[in-house]
Protein backbone atom coordinates (compact mmCIF):
# COMPACT_ATOMS: atom_id res chain seq x y z
CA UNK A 1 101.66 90.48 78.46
CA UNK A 2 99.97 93.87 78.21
CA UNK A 3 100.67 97.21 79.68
CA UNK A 4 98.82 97.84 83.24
CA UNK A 5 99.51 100.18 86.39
CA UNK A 6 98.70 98.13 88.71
CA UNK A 7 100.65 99.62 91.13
CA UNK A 8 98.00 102.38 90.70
CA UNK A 9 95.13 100.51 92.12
CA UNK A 10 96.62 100.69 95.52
CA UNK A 11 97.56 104.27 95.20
CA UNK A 12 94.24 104.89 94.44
CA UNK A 13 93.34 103.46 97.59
CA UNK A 14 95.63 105.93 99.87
CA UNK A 15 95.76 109.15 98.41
CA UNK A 16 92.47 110.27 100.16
CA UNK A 17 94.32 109.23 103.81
CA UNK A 18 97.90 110.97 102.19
CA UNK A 19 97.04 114.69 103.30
CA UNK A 20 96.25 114.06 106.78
CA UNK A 21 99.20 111.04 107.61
CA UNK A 22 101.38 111.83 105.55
CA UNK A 23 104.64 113.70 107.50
CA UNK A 24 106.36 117.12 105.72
CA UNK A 25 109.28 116.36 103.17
CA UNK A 26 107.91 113.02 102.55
CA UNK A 27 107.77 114.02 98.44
CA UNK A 28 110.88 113.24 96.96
CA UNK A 29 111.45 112.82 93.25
CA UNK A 30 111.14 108.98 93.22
CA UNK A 31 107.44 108.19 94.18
CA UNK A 32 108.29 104.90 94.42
CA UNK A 33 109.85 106.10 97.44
CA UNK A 34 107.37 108.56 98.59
CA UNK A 35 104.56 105.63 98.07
CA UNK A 36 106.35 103.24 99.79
CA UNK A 37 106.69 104.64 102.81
CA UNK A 38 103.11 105.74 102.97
CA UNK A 39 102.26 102.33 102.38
CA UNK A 40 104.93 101.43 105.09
CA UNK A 41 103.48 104.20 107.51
CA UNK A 42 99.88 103.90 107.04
CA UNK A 43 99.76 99.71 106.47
CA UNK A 44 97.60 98.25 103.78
CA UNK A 45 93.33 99.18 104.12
CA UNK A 46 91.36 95.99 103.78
CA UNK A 47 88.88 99.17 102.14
CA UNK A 48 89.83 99.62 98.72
CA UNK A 49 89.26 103.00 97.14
CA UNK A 50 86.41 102.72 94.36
CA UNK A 51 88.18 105.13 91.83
CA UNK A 52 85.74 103.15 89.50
CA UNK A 53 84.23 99.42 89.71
CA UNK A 54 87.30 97.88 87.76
CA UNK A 55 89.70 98.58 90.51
CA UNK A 56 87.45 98.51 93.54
CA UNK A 57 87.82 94.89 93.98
CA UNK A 58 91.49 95.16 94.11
CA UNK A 59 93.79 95.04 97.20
CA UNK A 60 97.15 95.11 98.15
CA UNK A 61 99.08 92.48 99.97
CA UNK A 62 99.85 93.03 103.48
CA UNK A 63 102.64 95.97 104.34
CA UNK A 64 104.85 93.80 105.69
CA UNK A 65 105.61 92.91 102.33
CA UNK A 66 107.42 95.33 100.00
CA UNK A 67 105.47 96.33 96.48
CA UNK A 68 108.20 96.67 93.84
CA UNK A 69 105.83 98.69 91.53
CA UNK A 70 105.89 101.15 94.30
CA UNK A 71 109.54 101.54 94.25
CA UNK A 72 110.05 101.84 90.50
CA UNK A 73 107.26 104.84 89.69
CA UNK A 74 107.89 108.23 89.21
CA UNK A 75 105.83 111.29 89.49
CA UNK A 76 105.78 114.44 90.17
CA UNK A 77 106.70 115.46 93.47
CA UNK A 78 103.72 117.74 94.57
CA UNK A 79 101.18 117.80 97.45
CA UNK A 80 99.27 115.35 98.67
CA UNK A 81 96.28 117.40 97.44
CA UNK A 82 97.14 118.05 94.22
CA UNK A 83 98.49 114.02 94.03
CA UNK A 84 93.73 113.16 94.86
CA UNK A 85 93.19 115.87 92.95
CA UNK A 86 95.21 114.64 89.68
CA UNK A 87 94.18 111.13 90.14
CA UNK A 88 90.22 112.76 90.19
CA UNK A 89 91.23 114.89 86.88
CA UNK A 90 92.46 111.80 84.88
CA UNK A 91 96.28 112.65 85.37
CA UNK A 92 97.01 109.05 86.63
CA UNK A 93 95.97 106.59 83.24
CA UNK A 94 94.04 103.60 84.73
CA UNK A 95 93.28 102.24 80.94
CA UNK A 96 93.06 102.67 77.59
CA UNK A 97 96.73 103.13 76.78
CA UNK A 98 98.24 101.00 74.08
CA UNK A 99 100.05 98.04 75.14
CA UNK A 100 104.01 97.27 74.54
CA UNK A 101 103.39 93.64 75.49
CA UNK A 102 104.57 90.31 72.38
CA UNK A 103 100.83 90.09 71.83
CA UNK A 104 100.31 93.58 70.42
CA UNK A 105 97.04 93.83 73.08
CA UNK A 106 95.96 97.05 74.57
CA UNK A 107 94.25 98.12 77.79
CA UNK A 108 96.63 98.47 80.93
CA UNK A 109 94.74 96.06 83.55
CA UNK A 110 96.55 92.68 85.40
CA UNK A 111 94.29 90.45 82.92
CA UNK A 112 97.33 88.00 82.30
CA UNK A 113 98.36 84.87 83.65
CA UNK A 114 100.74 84.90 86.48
CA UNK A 115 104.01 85.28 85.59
CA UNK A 116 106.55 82.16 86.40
CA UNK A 117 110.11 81.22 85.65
CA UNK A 118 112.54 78.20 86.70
CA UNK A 119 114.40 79.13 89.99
CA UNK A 120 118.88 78.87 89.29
CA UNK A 121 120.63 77.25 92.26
CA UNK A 122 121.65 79.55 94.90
CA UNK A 123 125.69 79.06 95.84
CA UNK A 124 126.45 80.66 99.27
CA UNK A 125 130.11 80.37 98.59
CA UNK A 126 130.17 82.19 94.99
CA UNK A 127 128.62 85.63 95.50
CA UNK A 128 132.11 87.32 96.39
CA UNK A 129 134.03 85.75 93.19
CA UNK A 130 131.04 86.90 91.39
CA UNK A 131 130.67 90.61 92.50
CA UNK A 132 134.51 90.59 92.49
CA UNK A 133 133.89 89.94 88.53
CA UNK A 134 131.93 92.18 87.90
CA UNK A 135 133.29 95.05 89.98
CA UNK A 136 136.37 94.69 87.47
CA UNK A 137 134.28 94.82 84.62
CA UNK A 138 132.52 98.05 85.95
CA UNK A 139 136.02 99.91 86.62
CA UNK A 140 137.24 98.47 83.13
CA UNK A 141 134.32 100.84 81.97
CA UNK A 142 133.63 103.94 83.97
CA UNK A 143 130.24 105.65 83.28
CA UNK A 144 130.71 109.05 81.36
CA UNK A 145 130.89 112.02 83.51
CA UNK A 146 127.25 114.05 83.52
CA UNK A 147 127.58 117.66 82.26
CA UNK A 148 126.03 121.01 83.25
CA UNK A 149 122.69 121.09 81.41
CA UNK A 150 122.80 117.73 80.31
CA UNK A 151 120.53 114.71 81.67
CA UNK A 152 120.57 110.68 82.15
CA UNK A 153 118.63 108.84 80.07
CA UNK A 154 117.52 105.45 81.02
CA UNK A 155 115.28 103.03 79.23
CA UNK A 156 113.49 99.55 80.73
CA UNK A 157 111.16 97.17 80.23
CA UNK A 158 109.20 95.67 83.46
CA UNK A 159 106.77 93.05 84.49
CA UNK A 160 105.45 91.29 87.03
CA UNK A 161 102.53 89.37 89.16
CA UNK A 162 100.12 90.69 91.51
CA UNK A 163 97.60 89.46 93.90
CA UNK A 164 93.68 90.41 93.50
CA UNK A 165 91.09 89.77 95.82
CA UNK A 166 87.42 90.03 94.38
CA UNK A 167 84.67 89.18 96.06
CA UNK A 168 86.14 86.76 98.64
CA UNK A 169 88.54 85.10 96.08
CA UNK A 170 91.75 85.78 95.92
CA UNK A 171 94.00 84.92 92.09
CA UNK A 172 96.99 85.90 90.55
CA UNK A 173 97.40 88.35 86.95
CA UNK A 174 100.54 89.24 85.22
CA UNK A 175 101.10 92.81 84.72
CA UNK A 176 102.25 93.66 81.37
CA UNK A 177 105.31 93.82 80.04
CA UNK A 178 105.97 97.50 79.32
CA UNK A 179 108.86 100.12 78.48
CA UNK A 180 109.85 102.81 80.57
CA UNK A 181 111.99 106.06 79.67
CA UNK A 182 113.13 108.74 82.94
CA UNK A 183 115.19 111.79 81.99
CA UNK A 184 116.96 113.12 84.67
CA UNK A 185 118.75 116.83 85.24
CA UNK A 186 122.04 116.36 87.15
CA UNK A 187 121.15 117.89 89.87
CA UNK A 188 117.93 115.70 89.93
CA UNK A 189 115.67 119.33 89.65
CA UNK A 190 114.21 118.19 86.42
CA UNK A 191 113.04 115.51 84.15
CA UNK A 192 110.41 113.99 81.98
CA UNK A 193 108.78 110.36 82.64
CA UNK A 194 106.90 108.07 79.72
CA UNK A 195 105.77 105.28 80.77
CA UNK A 196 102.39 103.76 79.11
CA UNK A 197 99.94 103.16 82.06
CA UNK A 198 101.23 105.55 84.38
CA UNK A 199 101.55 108.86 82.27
CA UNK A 200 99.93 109.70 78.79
CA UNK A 201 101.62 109.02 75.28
CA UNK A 202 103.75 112.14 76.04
CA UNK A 203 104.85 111.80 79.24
CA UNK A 204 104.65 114.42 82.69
CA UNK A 205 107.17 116.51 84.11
CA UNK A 206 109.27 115.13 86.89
CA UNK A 207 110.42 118.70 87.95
CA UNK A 208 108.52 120.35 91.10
CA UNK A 209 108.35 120.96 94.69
CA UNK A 210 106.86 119.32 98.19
CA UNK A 211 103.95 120.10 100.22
CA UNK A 212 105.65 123.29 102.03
CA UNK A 213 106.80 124.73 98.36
CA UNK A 214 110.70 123.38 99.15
CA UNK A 215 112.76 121.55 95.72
CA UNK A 216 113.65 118.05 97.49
CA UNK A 217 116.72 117.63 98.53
CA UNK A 218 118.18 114.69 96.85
CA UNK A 219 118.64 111.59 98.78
CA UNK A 220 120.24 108.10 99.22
CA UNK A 221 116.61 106.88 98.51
CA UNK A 222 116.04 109.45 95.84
CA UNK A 223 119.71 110.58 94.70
CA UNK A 224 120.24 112.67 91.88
CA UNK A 225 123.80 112.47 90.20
CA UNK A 226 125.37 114.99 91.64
CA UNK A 227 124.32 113.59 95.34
CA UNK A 228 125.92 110.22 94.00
CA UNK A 229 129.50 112.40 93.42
CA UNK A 230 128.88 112.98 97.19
CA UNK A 231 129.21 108.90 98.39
CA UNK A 232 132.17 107.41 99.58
CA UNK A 233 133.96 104.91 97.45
CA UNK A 234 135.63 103.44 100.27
CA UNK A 235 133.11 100.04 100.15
CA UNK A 236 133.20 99.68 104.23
CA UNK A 237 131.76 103.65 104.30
CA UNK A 238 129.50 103.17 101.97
CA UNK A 239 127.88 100.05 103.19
CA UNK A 240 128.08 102.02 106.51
CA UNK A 241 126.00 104.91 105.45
CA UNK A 242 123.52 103.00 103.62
CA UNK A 243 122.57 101.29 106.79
CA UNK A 244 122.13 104.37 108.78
CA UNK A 245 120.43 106.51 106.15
CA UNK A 246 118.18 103.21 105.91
CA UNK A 247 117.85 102.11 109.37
CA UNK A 248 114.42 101.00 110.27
CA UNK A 249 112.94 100.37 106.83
CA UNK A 250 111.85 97.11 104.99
CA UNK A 251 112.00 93.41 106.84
CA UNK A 252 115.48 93.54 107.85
CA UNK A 253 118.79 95.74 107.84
CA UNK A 254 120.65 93.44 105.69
CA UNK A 255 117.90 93.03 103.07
CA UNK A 256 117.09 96.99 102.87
CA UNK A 257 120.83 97.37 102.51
CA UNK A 258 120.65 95.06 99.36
CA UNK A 259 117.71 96.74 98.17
CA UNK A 260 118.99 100.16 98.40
CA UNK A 261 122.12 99.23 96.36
CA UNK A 262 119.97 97.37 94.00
CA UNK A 263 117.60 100.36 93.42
CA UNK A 264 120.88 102.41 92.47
CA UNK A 265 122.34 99.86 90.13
CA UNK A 266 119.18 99.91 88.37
CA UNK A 267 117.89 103.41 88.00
CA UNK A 268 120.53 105.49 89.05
CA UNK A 269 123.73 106.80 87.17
CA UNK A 270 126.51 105.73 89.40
CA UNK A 271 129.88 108.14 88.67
CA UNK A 272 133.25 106.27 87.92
CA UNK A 273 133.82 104.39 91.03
CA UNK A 274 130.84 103.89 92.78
CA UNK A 275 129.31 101.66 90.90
CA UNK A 276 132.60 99.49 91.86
CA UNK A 277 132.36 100.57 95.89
CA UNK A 278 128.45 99.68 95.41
CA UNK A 279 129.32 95.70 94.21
CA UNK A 280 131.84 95.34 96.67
CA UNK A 281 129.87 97.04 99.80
CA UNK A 282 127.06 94.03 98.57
CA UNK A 283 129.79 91.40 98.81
CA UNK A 284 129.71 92.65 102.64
CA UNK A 285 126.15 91.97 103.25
CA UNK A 286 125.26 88.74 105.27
CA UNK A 287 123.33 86.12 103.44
CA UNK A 288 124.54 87.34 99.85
CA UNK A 289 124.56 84.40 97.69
CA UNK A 290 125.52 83.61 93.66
CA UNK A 291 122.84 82.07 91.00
CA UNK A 292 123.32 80.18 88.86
CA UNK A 293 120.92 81.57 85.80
CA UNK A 294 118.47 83.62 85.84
CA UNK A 295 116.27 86.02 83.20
CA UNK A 296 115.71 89.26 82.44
CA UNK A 297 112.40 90.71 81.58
CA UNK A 298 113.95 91.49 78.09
CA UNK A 299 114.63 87.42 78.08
CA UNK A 300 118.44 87.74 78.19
CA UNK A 301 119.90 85.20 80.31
CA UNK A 302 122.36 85.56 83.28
CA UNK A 303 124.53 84.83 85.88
CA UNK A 304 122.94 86.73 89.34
CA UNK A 305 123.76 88.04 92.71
CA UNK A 306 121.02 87.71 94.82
CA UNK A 307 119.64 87.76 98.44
CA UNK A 308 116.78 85.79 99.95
CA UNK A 309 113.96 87.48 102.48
CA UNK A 310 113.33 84.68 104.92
CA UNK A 311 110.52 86.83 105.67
CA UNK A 312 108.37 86.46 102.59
CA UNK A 313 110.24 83.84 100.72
CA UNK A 314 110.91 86.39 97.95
CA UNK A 315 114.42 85.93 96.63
CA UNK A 316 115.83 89.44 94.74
CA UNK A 317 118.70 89.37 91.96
CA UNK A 318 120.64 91.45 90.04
CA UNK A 319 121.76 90.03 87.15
CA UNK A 320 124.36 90.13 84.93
CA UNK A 321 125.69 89.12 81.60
CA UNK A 322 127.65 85.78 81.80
CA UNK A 323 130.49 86.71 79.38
CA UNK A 324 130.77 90.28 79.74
CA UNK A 325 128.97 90.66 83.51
CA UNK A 326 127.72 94.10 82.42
CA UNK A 327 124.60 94.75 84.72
CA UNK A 328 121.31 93.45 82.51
CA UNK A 329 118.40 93.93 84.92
CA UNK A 330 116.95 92.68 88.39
CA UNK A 331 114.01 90.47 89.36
CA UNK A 332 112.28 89.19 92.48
CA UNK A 333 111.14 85.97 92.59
CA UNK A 334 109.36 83.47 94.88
CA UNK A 335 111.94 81.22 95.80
CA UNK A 336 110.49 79.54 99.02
CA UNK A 337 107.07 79.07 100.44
CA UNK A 338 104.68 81.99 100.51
CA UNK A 339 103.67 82.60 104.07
CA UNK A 340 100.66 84.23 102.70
CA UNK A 341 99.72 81.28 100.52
CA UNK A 342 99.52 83.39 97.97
CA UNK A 343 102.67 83.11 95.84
CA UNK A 344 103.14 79.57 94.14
CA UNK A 345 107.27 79.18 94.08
CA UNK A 346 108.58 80.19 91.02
CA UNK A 347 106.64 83.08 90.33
CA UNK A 348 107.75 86.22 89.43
CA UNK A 349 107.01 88.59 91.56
CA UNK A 350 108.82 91.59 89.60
CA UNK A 351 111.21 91.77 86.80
CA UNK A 352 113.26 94.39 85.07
CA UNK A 353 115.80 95.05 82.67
CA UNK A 354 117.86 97.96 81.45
CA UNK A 355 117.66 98.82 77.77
CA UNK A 356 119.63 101.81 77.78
CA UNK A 357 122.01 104.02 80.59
CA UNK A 358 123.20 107.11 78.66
CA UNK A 359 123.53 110.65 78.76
CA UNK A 360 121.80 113.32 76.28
CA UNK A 361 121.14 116.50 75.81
CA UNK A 362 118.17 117.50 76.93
CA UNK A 363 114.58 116.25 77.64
CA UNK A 364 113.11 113.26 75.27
CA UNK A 365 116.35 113.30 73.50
CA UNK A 366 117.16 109.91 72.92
CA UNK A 367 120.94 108.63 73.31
CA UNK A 368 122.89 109.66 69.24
CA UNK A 369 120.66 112.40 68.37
CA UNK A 370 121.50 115.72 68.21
CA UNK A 371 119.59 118.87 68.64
């Protein structure tokens, strides 16, 4: 596996339609927020943007379907002008950049085989016992409290599989597997991104404003740590909030619920108690079941909590070290039939896994150095 940005292709695509549908406040820090629901609001164009004859061939699948790329990109948070105009200036890397993949390769395109994996049995009846677990093992080790003028650090590696459609034919590529490092201000005002295929070798800013010159104001989709301080720890309040603050996006309530909370176990820094108020608000979600094994894009294997979208056959799970149920990564994977016909079962749709959750000192500081 090689590194690609994929997910860029279909950015490509919309930024030229962002300025004119795109409502006001719509640029938080997260883009893979912000692109999301553009590609929720706007749908998918059967038109692809020809940024350059490589990616011109490449579509999206339908909107109805959520892209996890999408969801796990960064960028700075600034108009949707300046977003065409950075992609026309080379900002956005579409190739070249070295590859992080086992092979050594280079080049960032979905030239791989599709990824696929063997699919753990589900248990309906074990997902409370199991989040139970591993709620005790997060209060057995509260995060470290964030200080003024320090950041969180966090370090991944992702992959995944996308669909192409060139000239009438439609195949499956593997994007490459590919580390990811996101510095984040308290206060979620700053930060610095490097990730190879979406930024150069030294990364971009993360700090800025919207379209109408505002600083974001963190959200539940976009939370900085100082918004998570703000959450209740009471699991029913929580789990009550999240569905408001979330209501009408994604397939279902239940499955955006589960989403949301996995988007915050993953690349958020949950303070001392949520993160325990987070596992047990998911034990509260209908159709929450326990799995049996399942891997990590860094290869560890787990034990998972996980939730199945009836809607696209795509089953999502968190998952978790057997022995000492600390939090390892989260995947999506094709569990049932594709109504597409797209998506073979057993492919891996996306997959992640968390390297490193820390705190530092400032910007590209890496967790043990000083200075």
């Amino acid at each position: 596996m090689n590194a690609h940005p994929s997910e860029w292709e279909e950015t490509a695509r919309l930024l030229p339609r962002v300025e004119r549908d795109l409502p006001a406040g719509r640029h938080q820090l997260h883009k893979e927020r912000l692109m999301t629901r553009i590609h929720e609001d706007l749908g998918t164009s059967t038109e692809p943007y020809t940024a350059d004859a490589a990616t011109a061939a490449t579509a999206a699948r339908p909107a109805a379907r959520r892209n996890p790329f999408l969801r796990r990109m960064v960028l700075v948070p600034l108009t949707a002008g300046v977003l065409a105009g950075a992609l026309a200036t080379g900002l956005f890397v579409f190739g070249g950049a070295e590859g992080s993949g086992p092979g050594g390769g280079s080049g960032t395109s979905a030239a791989g085989p599709a990824l696929t994996t063997h699919l753990g049995t589900a248990d309906p009846k074990g997902a409370a016992h199991l989040l139970d677990t591993v709620s005790l093992a997060a209060a057995e080790s509260p995060a470290a409290p964030v200080g003024d003028g320090q950041y969180v650090y966090i370090e991944s590696k992702s992959a995944g599989t996308v669909v192409r459609h060139v000239h009438g034919t439609t195949s499956l590529a593997g994007t490459p597997l590919h580390r990811r490092q996101v510095w984040e201000s308290r206060d979620g005002r700053d930060g610095w991104l490097i990730e190879p295929g979406t930024t150069g070798p030294e990364g971009i800013t993360l700090a800025g404003t919207d379209e109408q010159g505002n600083v974001p104001e963190p959200t539940l989709n976009a939370p900085s740590y100082d918004y998570l301080t703000t959450l209740p720890t009471d699991p029913d309040a929580l789990l009550a909030k999240i569905y408001k603050e979330t209501k009408g996006m994604g397939n279902s309530p239940d499955q955006e619920a589960f989403t949301t909370i996995g988007d915050l176990l993953g690349e958020s820094y949950p303070p001392a108690g949520l993160t325990t108020a987070l596992y047990k608000a998911a034990a509260k979600i209908p159709g929450v079941v326990a799995v049996d094994d399942a891997v990590d894009a860094a290869g560890r294997h787990g034990v998972a909590v996980a939730r199945l979208e009836k809607t696209t056959g795509e089953r999502t799970e968190w998952i978790f070290d057997p022995k000492t149920h600390v939090f390892l990564g989260e995947r999506t994977v094709q569990a049932e039939r594709d109504p597409d016909g797209v998506m073979p079962r057993g492919t891996v749709v996306f997959t992640t896994a968390v390297l490193t959750r820390s705190v530092v000192d400032g910007i590209k500081q890496l967790p043990g150095a000083t200075g």
